[in-house]
C-alpha atoms as a PDB file:
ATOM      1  CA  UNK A   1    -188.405   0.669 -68.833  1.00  0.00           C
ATOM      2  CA  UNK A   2    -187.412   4.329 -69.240  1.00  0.00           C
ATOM      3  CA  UNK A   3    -184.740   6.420 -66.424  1.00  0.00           C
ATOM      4  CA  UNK A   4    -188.136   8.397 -65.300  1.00  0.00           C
ATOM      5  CA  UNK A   5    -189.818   4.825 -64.896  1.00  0.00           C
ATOM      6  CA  UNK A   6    -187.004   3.805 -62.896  1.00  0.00           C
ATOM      7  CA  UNK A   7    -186.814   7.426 -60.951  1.00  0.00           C
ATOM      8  CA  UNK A   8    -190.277   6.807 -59.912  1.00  0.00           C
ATOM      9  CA  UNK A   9    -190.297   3.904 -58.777  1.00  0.00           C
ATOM     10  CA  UNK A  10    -186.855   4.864 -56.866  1.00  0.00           C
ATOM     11  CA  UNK A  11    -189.069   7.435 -55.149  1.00  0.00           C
ATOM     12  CA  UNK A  12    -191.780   5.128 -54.813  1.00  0.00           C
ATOM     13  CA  UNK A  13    -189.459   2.646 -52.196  1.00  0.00           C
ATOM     14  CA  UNK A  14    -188.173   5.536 -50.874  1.00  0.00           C
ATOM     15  CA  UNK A  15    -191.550   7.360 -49.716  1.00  0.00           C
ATOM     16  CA  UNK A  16    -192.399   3.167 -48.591  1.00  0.00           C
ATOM     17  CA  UNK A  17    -189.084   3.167 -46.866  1.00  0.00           C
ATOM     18  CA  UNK A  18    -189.139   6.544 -44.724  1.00  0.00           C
ATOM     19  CA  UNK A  19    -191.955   5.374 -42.191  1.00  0.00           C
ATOM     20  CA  UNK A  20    -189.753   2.317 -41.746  1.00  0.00           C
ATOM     21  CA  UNK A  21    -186.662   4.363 -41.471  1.00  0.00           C
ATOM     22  CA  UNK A  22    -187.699   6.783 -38.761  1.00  0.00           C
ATOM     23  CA  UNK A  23    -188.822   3.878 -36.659  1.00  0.00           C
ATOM     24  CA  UNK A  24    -185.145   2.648 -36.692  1.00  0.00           C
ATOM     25  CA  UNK A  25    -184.241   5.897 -35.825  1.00  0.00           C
ATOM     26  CA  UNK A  26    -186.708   5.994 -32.720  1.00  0.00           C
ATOM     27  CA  UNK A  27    -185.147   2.540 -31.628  1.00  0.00           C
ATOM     28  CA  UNK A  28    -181.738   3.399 -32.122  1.00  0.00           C
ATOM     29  CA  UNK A  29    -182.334   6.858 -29.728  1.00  0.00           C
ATOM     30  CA  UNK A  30    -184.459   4.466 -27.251  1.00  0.00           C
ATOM     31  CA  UNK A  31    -181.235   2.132 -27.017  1.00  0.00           C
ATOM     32  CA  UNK A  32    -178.707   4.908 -26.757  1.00  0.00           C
ATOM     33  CA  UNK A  33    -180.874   5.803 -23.552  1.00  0.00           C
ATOM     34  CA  UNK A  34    -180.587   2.059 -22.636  1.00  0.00           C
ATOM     35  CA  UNK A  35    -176.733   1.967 -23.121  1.00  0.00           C
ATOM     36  CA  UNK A  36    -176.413   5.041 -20.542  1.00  0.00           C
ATOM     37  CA  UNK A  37    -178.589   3.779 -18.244  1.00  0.00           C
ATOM     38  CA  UNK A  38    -176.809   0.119 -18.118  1.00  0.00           C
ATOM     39  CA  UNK A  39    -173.369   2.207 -17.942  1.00  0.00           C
ATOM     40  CA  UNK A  40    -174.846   3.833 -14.959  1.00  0.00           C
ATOM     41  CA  UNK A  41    -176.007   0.500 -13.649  1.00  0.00           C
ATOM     42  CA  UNK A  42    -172.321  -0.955 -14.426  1.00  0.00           C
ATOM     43  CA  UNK A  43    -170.786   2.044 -12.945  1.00  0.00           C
ATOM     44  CA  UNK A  44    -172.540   1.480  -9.759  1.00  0.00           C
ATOM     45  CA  UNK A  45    -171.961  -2.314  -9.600  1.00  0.00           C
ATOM     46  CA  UNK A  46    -168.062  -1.823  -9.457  1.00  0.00           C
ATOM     47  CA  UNK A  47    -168.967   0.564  -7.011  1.00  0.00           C
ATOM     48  CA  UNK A  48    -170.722  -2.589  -4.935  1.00  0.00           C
ATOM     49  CA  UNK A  49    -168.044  -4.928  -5.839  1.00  0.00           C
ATOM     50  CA  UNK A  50    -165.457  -2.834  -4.313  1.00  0.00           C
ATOM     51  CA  UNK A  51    -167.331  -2.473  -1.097  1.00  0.00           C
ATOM     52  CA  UNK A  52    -168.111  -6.674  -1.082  1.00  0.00           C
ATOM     53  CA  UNK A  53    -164.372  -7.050  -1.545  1.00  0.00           C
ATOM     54  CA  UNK A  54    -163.701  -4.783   1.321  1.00  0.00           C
ATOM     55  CA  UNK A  55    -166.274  -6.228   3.520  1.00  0.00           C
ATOM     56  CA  UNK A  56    -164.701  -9.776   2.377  1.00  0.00           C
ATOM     57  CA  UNK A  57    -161.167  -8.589   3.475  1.00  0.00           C
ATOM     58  CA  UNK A  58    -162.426  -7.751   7.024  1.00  0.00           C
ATOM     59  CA  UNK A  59    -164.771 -11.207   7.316  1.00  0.00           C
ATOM     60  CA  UNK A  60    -161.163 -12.764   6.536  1.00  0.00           C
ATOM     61  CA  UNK A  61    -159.484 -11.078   8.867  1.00  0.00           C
ATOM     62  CA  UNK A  62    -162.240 -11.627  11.814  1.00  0.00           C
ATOM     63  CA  UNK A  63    -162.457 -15.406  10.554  1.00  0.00           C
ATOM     64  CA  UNK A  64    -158.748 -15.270  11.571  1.00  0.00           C
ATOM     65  CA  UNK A  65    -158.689 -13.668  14.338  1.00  0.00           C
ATOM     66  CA  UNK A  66    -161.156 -15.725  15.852  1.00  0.00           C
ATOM     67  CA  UNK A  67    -159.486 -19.087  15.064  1.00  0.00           C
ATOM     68  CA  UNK A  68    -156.722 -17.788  17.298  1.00  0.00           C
ATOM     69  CA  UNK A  69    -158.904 -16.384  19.965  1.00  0.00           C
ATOM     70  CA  UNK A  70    -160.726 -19.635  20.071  1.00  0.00           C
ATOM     71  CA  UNK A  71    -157.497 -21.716  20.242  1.00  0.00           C
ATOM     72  CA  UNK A  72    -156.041 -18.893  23.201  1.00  0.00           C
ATOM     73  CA  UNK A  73    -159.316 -20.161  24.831  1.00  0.00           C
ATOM     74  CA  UNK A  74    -158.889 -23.822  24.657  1.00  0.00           C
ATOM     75  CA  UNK A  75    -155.400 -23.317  25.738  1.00  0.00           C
ATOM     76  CA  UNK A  76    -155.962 -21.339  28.582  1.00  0.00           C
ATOM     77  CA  UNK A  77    -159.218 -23.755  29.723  1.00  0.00           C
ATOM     78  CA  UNK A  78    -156.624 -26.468  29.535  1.00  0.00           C
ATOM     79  CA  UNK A  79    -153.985 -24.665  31.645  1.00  0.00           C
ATOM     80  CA  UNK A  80    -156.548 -24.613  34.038  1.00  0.00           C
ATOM     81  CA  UNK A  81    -157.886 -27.669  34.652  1.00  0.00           C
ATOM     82  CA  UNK A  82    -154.393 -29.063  34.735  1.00  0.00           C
ATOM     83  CA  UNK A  83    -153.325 -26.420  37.659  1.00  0.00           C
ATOM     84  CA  UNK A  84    -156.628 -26.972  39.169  1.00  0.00           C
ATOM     85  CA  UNK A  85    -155.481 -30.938  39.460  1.00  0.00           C
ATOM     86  CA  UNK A  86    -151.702 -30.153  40.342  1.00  0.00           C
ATOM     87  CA  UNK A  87    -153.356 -27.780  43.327  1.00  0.00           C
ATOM     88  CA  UNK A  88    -156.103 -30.533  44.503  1.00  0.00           C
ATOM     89  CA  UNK A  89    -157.798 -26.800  44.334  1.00  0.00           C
ATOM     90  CA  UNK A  90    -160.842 -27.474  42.297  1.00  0.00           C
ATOM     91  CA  UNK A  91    -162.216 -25.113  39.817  1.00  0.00           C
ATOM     92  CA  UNK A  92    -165.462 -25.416  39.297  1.00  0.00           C
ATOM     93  CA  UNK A  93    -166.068 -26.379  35.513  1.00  0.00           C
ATOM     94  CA  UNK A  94    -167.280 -24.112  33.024  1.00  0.00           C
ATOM     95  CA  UNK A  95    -170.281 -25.503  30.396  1.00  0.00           C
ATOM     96  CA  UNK A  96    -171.490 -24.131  27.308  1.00  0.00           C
END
């Protein structure tokens, strides 16, 4: 086999290859367009998560705050019905 033999068929794999070589190059552009998209889709999931963890903040705080409402409740019902005994002044009870 002679250098032009082996040029030629060097040109020969090449002219097979191109074809196959611009398709990688379409699918490489097609994910570069998939990598900014998912950046935009990861940008606006932090934005999401720092809302959630705001919103989960408050629900914590509200949880609280009504554990000690609902104690100040049970406390005060209690009050009652013991002054309502110590004053043989009824209150009329109060049902859920």
């Amino acid at each position: 086999m002679t250098t032009e033999d082996l040029k030629a068929i060097g040109d020969l794999m090449d002219q097979k290859l191109e074809p196959i070589i611009q398709r990688l190059d379409g699918v490489d552009k097609r994910l570069d367009g998939v990598d900014k998209r998912l950046d935009g889709v990861d940008k606006r999931l932090d934005g999401v998560d720092k809302r959630l963890d705001g919103i989960e903040e408050r629900l914590d705080r509200l949880e609280e705050s009504s554990e000690e409402v609902r104690s100040s409740v049970n406390s005060l019902i209690s009050w009652a019905e013991k002054v309502s005994m110590a004053a043989t002044f009824p209150l009329p009870d109060i049902d859920d």
